[in-house]
PDB file of N, CA and C in Angstrom:
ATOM      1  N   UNK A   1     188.711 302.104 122.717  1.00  0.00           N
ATOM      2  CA  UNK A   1     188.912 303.278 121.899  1.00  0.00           C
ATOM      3  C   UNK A   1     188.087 304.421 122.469  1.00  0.00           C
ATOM      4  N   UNK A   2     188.616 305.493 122.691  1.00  0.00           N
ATOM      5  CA  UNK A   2     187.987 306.742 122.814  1.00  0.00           C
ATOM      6  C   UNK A   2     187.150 307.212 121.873  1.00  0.00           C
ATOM      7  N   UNK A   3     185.891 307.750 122.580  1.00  0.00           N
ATOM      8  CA  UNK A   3     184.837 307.968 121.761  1.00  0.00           C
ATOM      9  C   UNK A   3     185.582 309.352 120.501  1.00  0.00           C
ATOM     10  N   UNK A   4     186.108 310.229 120.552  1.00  0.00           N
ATOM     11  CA  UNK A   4     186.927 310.971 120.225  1.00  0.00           C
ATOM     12  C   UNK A   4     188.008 310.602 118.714  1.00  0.00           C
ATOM     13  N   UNK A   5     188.278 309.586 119.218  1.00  0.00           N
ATOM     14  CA  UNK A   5     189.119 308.611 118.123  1.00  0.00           C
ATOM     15  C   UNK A   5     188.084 308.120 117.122  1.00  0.00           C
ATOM     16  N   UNK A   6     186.898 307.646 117.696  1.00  0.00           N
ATOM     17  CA  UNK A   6     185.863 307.126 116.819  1.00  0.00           C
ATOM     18  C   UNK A   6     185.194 307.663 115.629  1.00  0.00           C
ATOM     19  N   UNK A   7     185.266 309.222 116.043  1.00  0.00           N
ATOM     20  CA  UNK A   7     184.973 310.508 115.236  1.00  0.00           C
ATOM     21  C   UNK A   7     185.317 311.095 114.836  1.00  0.00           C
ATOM     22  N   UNK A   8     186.778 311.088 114.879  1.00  0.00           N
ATOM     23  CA  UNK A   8     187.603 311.092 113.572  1.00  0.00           C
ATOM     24  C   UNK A   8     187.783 310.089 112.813  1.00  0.00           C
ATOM     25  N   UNK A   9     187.974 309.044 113.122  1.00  0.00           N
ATOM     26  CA  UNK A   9     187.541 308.080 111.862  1.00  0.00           C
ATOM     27  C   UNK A   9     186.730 308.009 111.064  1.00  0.00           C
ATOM     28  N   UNK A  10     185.633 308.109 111.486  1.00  0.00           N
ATOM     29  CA  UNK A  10     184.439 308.431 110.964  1.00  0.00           C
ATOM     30  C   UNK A  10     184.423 309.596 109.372  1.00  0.00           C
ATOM     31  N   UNK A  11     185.308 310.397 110.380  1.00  0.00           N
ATOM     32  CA  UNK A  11     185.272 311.791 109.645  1.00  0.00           C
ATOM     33  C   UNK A  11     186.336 311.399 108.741  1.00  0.00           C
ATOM     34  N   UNK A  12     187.739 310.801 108.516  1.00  0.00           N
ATOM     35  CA  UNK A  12     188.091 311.170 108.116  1.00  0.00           C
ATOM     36  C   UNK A  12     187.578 309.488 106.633  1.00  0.00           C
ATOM     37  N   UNK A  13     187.113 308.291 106.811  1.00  0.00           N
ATOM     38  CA  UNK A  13     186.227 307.739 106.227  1.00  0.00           C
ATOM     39  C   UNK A  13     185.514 308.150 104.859  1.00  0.00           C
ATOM     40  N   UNK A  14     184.346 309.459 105.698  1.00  0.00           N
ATOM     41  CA  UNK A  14     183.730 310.179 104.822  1.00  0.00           C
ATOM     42  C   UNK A  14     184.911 311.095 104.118  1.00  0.00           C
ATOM     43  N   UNK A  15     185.632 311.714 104.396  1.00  0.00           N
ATOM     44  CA  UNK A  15     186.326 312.235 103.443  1.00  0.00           C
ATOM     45  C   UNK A  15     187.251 311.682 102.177  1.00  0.00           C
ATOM     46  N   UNK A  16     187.446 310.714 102.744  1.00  0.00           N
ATOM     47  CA  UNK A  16     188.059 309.563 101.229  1.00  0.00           C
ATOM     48  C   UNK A  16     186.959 309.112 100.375  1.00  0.00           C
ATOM     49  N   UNK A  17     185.692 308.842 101.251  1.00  0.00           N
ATOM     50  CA  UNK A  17     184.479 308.754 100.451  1.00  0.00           C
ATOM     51  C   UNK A  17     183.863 309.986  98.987  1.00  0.00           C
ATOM     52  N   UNK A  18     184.413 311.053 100.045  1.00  0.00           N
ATOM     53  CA  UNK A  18     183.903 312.386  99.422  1.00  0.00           C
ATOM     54  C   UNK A  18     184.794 312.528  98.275  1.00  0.00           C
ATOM     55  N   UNK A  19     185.931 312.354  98.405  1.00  0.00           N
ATOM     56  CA  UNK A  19     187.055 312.709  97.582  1.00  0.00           C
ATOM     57  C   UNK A  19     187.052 311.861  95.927  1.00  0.00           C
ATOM     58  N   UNK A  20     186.910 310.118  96.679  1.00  0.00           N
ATOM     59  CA  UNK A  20     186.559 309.167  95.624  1.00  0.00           C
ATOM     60  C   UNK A  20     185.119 309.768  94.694  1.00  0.00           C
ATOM     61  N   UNK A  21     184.314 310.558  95.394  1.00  0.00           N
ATOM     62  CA  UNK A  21     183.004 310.742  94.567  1.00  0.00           C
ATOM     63  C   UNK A  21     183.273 312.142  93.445  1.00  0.00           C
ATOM     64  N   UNK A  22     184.255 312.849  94.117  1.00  0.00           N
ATOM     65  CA  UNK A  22     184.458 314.100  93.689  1.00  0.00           C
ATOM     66  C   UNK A  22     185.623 313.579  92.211  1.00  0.00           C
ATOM     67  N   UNK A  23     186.334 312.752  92.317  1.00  0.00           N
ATOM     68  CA  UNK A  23     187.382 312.178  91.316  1.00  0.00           C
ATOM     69  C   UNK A  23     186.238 311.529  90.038  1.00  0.00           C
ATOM     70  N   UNK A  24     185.292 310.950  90.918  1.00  0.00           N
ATOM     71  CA  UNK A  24     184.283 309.940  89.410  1.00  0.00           C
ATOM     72  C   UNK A  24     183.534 311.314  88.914  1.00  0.00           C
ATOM     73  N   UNK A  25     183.465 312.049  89.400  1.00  0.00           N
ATOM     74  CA  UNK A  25     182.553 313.535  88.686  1.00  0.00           C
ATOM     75  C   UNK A  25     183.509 313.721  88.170  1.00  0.00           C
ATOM     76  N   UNK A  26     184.801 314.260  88.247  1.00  0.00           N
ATOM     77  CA  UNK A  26     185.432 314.942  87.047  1.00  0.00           C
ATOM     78  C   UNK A  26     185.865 314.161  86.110  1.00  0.00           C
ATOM     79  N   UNK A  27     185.976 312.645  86.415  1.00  0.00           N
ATOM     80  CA  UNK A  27     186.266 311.818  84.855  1.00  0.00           C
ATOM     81  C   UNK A  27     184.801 311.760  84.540  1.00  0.00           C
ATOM     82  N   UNK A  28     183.426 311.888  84.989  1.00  0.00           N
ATOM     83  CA  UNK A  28     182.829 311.712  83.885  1.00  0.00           C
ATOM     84  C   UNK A  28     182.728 313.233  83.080  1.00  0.00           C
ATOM     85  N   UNK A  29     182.850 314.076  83.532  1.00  0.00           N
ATOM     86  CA  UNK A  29     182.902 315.493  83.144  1.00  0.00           C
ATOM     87  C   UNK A  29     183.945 315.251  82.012  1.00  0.00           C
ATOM     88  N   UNK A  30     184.890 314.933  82.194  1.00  0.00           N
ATOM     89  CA  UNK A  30     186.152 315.151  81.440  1.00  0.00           C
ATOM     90  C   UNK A  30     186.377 314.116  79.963  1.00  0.00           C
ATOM     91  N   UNK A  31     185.232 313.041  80.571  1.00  0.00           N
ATOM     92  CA  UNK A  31     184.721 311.637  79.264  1.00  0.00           C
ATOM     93  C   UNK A  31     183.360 312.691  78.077  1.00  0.00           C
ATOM     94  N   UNK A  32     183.069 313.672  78.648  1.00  0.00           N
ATOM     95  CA  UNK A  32     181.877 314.331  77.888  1.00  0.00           C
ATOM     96  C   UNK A  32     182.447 315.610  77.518  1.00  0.00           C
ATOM     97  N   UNK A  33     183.639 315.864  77.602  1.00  0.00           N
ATOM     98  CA  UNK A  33     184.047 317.451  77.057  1.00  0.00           C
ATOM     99  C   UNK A  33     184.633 317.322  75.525  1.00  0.00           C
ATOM    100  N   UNK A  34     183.802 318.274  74.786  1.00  0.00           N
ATOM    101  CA  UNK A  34     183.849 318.347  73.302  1.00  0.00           C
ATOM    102  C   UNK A  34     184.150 319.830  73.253  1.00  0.00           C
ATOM    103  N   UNK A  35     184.638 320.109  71.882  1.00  0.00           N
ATOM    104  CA  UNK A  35     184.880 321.455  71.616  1.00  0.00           C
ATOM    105  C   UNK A  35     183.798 322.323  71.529  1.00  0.00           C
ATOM    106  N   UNK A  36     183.711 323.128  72.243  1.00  0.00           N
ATOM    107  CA  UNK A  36     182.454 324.158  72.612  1.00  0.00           C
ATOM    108  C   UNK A  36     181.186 323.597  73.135  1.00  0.00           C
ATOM    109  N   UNK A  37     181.377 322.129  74.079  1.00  0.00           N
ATOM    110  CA  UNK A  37     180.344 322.073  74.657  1.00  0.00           C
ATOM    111  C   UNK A  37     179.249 323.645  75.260  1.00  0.00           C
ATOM    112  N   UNK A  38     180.010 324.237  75.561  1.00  0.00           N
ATOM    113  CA  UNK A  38     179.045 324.996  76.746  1.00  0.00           C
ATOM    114  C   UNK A  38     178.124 325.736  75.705  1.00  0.00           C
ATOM    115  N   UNK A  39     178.049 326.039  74.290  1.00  0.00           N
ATOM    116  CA  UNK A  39     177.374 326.834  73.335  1.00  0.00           C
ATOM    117  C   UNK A  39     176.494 325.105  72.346  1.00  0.00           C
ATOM    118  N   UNK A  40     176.648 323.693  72.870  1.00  0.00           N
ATOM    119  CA  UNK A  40     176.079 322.462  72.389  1.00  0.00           C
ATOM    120  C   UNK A  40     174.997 322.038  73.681  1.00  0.00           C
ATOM    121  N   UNK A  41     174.035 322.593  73.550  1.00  0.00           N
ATOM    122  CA  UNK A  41     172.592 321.736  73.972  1.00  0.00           C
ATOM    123  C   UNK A  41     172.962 320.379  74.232  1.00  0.00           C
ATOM    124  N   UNK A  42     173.076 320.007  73.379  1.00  0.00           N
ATOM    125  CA  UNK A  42     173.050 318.191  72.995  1.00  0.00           C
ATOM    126  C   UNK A  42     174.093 318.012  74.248  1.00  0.00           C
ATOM    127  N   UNK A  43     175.310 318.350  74.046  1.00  0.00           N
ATOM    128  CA  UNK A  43     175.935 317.437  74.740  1.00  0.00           C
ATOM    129  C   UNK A  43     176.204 318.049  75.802  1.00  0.00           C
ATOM    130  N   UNK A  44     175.622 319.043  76.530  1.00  0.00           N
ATOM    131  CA  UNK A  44     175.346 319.588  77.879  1.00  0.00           C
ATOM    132  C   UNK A  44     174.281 318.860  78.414  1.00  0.00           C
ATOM    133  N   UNK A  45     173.485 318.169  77.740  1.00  0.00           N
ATOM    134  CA  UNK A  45     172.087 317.465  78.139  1.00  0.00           C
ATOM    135  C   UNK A  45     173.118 315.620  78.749  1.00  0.00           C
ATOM    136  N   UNK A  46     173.563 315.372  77.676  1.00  0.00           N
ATOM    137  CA  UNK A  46     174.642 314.431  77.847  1.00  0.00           C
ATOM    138  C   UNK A  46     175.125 314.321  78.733  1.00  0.00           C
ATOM    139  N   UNK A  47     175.969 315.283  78.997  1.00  0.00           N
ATOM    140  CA  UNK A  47     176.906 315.533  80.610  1.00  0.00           C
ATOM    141  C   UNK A  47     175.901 315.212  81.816  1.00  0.00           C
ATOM    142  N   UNK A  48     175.150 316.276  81.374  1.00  0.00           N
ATOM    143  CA  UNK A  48     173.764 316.339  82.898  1.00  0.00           C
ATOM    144  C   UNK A  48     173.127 314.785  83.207  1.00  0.00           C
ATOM    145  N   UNK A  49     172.630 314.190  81.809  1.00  0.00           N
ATOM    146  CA  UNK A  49     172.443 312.920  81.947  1.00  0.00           C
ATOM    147  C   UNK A  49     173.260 311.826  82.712  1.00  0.00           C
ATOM    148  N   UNK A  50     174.685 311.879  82.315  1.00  0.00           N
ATOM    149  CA  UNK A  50     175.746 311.453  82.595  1.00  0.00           C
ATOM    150  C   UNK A  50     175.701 310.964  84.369  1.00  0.00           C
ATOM    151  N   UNK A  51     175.787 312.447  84.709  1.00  0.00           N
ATOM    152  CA  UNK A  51     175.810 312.679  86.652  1.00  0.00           C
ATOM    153  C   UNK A  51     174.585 312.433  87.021  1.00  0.00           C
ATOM    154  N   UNK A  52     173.087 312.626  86.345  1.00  0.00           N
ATOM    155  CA  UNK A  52     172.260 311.709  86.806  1.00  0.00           C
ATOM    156  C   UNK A  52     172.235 310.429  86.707  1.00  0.00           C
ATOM    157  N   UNK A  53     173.193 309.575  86.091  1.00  0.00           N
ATOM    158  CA  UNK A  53     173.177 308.466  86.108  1.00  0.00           C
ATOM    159  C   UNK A  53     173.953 307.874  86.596  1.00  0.00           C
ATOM    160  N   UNK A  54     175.334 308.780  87.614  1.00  0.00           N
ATOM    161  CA  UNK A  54     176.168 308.417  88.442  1.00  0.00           C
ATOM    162  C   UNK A  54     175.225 308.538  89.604  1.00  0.00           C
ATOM    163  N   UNK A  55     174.853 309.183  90.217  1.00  0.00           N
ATOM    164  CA  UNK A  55     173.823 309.759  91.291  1.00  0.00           C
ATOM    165  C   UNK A  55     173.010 308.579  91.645  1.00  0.00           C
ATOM    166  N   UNK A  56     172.213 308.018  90.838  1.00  0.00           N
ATOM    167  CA  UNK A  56     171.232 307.095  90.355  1.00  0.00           C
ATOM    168  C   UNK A  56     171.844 305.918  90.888  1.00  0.00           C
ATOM    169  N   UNK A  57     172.734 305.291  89.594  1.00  0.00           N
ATOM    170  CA  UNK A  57     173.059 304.163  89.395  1.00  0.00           C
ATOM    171  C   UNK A  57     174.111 303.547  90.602  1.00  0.00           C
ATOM    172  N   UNK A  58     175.273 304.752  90.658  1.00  0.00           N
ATOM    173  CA  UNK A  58     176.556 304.123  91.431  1.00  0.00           C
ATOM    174  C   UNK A  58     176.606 304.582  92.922  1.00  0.00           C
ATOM    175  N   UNK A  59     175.857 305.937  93.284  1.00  0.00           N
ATOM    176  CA  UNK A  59     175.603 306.634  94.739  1.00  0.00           C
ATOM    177  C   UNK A  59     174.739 306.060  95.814  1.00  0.00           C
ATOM    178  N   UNK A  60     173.167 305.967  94.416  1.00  0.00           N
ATOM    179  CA  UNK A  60     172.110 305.356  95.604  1.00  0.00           C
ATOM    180  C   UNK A  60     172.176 303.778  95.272  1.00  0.00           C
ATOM    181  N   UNK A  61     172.386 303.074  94.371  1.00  0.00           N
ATOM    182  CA  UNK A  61     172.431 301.392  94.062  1.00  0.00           C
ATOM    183  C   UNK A  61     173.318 300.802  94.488  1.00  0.00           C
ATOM    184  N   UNK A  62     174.315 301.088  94.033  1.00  0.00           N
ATOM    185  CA  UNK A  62     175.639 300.941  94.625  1.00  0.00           C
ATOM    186  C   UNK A  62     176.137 300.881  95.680  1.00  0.00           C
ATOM    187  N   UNK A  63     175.914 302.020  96.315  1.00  0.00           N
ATOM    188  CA  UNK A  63     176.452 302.638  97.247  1.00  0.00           C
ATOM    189  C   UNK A  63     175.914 302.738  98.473  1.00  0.00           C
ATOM    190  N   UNK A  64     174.432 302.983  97.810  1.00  0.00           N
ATOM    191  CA  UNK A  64     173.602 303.061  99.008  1.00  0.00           C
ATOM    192  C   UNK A  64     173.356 304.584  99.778  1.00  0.00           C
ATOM    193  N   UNK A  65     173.904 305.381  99.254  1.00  0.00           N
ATOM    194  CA  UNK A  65     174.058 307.030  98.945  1.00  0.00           C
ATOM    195  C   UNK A  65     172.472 307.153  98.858  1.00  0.00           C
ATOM    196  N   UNK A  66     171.620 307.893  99.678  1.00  0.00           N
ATOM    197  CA  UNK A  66     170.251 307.690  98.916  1.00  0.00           C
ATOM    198  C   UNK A  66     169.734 309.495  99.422  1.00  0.00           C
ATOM    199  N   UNK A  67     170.085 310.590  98.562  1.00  0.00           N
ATOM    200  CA  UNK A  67     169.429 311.902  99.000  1.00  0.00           C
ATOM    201  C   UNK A  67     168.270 312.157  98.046  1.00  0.00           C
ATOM    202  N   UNK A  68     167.540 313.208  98.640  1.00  0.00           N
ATOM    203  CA  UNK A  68     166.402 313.408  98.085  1.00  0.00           C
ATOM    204  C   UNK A  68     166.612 314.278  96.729  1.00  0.00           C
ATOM    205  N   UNK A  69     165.902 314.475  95.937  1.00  0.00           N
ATOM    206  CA  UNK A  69     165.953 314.119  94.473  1.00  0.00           C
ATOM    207  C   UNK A  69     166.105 315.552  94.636  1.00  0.00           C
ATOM    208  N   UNK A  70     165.278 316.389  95.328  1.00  0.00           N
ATOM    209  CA  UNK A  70     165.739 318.090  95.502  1.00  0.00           C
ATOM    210  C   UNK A  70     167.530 318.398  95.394  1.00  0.00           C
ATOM    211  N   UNK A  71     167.860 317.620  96.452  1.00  0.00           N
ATOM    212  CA  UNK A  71     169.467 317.946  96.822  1.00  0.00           C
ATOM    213  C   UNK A  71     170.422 317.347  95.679  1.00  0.00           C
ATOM    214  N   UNK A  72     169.685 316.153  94.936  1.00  0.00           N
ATOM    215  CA  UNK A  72     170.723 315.809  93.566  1.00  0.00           C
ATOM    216  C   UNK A  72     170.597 316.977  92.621  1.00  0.00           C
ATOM    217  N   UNK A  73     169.235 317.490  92.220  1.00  0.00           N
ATOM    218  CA  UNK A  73     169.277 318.376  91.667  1.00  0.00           C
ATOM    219  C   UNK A  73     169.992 319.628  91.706  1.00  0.00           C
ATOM    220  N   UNK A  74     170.142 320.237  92.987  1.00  0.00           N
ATOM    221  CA  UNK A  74     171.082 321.155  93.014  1.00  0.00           C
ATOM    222  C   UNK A  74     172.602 321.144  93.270  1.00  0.00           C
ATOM    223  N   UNK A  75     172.637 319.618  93.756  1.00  0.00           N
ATOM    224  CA  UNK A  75     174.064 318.936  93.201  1.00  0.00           C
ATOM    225  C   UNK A  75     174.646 319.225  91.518  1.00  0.00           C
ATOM    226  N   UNK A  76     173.671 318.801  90.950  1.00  0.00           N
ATOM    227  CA  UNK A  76     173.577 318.454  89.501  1.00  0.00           C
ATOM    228  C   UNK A  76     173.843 320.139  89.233  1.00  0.00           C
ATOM    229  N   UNK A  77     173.254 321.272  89.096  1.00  0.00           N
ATOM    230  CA  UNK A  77     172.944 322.338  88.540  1.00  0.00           C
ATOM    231  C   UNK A  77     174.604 323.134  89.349  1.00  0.00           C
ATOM    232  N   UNK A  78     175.117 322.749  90.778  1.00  0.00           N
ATOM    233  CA  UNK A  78     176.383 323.356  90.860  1.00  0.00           C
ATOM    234  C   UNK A  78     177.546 322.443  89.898  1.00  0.00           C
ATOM    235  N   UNK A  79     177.233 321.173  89.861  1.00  0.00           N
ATOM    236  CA  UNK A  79     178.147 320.573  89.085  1.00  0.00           C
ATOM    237  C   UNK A  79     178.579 320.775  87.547  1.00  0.00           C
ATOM    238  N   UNK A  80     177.857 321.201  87.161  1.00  0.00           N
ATOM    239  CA  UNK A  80     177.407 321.914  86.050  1.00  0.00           C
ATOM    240  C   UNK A  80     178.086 323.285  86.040  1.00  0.00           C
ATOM    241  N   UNK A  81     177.874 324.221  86.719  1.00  0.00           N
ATOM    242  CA  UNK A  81     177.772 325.005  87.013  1.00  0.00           C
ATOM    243  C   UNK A  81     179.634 325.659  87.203  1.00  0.00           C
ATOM    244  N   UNK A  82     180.638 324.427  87.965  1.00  0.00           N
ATOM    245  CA  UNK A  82     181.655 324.628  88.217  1.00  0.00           C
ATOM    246  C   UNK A  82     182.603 323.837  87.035  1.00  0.00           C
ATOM    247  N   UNK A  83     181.885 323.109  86.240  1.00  0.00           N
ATOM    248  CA  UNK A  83     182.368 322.359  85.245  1.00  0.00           C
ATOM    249  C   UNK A  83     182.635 323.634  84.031  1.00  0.00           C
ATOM    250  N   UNK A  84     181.470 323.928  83.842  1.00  0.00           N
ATOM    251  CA  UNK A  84     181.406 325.622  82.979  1.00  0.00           C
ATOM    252  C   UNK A  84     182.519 326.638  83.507  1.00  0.00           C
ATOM    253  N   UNK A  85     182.790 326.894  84.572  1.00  0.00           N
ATOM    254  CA  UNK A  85     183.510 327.276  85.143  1.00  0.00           C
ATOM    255  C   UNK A  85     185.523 327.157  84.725  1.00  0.00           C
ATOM    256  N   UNK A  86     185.341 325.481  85.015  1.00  0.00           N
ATOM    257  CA  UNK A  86     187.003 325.265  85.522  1.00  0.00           C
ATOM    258  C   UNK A  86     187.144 324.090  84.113  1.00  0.00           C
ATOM    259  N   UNK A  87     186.054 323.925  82.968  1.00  0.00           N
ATOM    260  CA  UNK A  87     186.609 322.623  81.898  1.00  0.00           C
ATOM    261  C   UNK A  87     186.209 323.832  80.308  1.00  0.00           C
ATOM    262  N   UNK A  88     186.801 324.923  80.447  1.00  0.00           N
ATOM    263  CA  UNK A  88     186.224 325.634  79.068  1.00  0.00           C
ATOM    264  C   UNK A  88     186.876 325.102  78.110  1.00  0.00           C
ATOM    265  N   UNK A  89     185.711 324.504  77.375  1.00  0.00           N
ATOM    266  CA  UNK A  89     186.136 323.627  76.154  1.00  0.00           C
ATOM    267  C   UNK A  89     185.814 324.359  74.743  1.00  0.00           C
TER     268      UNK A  89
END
C-alpha cells in the first residue's frame, strides 16, 4: 500500500469517528431540551453536566479519547454555545 493511501484512511477513519461523536452530542443535547431551557439554570447545568459526562465517561474511558481538561472545556462552552444557537427551545 502506498504511503498516500494510508493517509487517507487514516483521515477518512477519523472522520466517521468525528461524525459518530458529533451525532452522540446532539442526542444528548436533544435528551435535555425542555421548554425554555436557555432562561432554566437548572437544566442548562444538566445539559453541561450531561457532555461532561460524555467527555469523561465514553471519550476518555471508553474510547480512550484523552484531551486536556482546558480543550474539553472550551469544547463544552462552544457546545453549548451552538446548542443555544441551532435547539431554541
Amino acid at each position: 500500500m502506498r504511503p498516500e493511501n494510508n493517509v487517507f484512511h487514516v483521515t477518512a477513519e477519523f472522520s466517521v469517528e468525528a461524525a459518530s461523536i458529533a451525532l452522540e452530542i446532539i442526542d444528548i443535547i436533544k435528551s435535555h431540551l425542555i421548554v425554555d431551557i436557555w432562561s432554566n439554570e437548572v437544566a442548562q447545568n444538566k445539559l453541561h453536566n450531561a457532555i461532561d459526562d460524555y467527555f469523561f465517561d465514553v471519550l476518555r474511558d471508553e474510547r480512550g479519547v484523552d484531551l486536556p481538561v482546558e480543550v474539553l472545556d472550551d469544547l463544552e462552552l462552544k457546545i453549548m454555545d451552538l446548542a443555544r444557537a441551532r435547539f431554541a427551545a
